[in-house]
Protein backbone atom coordinates (compact mmCIF):
# COMPACT_ATOMS: atom_id res chain seq x y z
CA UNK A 1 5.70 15.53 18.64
CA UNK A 2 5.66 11.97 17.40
CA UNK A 3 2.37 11.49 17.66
CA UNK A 4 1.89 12.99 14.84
CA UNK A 5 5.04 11.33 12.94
CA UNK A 6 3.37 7.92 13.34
CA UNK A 7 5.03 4.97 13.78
CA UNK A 8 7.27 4.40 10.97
CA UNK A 9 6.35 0.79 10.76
CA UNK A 10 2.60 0.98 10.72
CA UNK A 11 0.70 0.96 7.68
CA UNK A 12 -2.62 1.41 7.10
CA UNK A 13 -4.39 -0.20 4.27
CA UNK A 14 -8.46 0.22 3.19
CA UNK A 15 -9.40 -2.55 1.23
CA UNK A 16 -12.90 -3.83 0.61
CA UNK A 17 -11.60 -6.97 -1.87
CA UNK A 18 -10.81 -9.81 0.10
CA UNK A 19 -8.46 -10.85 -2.76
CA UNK A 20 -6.72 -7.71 -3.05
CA UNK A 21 -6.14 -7.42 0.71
CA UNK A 22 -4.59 -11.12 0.93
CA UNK A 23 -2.29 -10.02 -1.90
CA UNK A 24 -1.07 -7.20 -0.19
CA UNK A 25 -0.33 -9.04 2.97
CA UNK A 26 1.69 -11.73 0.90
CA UNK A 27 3.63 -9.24 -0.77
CA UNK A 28 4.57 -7.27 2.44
CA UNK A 29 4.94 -9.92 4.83
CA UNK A 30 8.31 -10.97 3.45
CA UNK A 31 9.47 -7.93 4.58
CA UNK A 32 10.52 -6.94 8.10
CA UNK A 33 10.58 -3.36 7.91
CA UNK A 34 6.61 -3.12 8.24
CA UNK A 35 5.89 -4.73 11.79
CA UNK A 36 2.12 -4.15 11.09
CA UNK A 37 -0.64 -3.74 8.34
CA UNK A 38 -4.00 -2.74 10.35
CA UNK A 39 -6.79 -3.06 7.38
CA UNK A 40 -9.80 -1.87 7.56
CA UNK A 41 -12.68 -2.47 5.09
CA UNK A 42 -14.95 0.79 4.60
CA UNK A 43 -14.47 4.47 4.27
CA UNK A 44 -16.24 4.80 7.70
CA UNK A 45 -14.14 2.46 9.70
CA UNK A 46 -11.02 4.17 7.94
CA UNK A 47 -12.22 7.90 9.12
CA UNK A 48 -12.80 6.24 12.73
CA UNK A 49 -9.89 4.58 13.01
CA UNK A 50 -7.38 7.38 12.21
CA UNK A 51 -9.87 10.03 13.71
CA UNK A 52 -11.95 8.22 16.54
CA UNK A 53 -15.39 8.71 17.19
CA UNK A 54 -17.06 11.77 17.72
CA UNK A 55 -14.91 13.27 20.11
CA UNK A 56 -12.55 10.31 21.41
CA UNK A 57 -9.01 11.10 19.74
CA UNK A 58 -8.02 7.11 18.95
CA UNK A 59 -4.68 6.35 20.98
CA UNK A 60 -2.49 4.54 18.60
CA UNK A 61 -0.21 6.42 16.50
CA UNK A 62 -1.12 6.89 13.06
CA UNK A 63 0.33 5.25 10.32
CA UNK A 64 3.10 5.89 8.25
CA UNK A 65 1.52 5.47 4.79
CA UNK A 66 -2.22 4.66 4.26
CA UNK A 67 -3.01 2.44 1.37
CA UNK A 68 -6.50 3.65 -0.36
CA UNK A 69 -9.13 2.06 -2.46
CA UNK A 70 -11.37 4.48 -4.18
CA UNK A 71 -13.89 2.71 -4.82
CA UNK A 72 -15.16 1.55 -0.78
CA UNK A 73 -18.62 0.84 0.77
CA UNK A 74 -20.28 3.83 2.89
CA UNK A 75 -17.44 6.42 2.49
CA UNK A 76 -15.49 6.53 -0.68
CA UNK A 77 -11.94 6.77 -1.21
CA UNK A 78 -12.15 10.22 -2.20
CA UNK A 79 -13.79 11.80 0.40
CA UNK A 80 -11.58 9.36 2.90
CA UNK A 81 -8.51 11.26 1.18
CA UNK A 82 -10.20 14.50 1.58
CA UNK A 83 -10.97 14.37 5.31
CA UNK A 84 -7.48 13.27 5.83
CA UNK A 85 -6.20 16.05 3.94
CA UNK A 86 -8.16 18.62 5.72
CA UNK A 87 -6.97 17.48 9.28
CA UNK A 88 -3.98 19.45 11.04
CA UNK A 89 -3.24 15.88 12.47
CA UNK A 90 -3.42 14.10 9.49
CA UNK A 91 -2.59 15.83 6.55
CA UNK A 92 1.31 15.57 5.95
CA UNK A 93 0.32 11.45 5.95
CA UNK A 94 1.46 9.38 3.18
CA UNK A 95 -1.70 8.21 1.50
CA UNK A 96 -0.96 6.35 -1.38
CA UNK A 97 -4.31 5.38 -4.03
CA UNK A 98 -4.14 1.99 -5.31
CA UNK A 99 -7.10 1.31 -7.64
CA UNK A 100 -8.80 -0.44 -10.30
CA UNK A 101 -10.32 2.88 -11.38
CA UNK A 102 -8.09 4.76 -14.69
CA UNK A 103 -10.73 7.15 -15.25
CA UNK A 104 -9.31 10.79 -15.52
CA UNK A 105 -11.58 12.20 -12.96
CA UNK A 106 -10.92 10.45 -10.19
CA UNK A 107 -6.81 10.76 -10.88
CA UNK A 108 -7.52 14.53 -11.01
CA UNK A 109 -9.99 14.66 -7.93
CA UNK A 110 -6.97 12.82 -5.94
CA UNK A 111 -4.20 14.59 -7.09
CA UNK A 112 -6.08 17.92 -6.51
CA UNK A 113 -6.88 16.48 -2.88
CA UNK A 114 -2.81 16.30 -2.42
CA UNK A 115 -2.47 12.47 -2.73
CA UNK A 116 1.07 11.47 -2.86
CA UNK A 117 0.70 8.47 -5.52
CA UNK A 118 -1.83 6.94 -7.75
CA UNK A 119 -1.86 3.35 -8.81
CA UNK A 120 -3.81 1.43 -10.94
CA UNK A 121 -3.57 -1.75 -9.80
CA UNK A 122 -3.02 -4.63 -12.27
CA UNK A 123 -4.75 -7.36 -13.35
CA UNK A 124 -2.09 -9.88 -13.07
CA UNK A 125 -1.64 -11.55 -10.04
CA UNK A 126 2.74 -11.67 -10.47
CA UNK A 127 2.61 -7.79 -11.69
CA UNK A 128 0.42 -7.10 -8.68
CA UNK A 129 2.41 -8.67 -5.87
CA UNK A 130 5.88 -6.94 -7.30
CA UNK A 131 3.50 -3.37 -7.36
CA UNK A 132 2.55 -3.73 -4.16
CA UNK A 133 5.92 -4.64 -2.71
CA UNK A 134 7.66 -1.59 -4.73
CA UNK A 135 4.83 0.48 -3.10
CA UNK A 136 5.86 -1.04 0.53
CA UNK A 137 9.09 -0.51 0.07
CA UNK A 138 9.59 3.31 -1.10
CA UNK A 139 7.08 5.12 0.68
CA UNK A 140 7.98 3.04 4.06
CA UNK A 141 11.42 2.77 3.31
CA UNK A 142 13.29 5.29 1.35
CA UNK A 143 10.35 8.08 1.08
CA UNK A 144 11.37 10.73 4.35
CA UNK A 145 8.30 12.52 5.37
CA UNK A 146 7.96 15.62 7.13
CA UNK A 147 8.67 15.52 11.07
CA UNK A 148 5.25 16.20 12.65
């Protein structure tokens, strides 16, 4: 069922930083192996975008790797990363953490929710575009993930 593979170029990134998204795009854009970033910029649009609303399944295919702020407006990363972990459709999803956040309990409250890498994102604008395009490049290049 490929629906739920996703589309092996799509990634998904939730980003409330203006800054932080525009870095992202510049250091994935170079590269032609992800055909589209959708962003979205709060924990609720996230949970509607990759579940619908209220009972409307979206259409799209899902990503292949979701990048996740913690810290969001409305809906945390957290509990983002939780209801995708608790969803037969989207639970074997990539979902890599990128943060600002080095505090122990939120690194154990994501790695207990199953998340597949956690990233504290740097302060240095050079050291942040290389992270982000080593990030791009493993989990949507070399990482294989499980086949629906």
């Amino acid at each position: 069922n490929n629906m739920i593979q996703g589309n092996v170029n799509r990634m998904l990134l939730v980003e409330d930083d203006p800054n932080d998204i525009e870095l992202i795009q510049l250091a994935l854009e170079s590269y032609n192996f992800i055909n589209e970033i959708d962003i979205v910029e709060d924990g609720e649009q996230a949970l509607e975008y990759l579940f619908g609303r209220g009972d409307d399944t979206p259409r799209r295919d899902l990503p292949r790797v979701i990048l996740l702020d913690l810290k969001l407006p409305k809906i945390n990363g957290i509990q983002v990363l939780e209801s995708i972990r608790r969803n037969p459709r989207t639970q074997n999803i990539v979902v890599v953490v990128m943060t600002s956040s080095a505090e122990d309990r939120d690194l154990q409250a994501c790695y207990n929710l199953g998340v597949n890498s956690y990233i504290i994102k740097p302060f240095d604008f050079q050291q942040f575009l290389e992270i982000a395009q080593q990030v791009g490049c493993y989990w949507m290049m070399l990482n294989q993930p499980p086949l629906g």
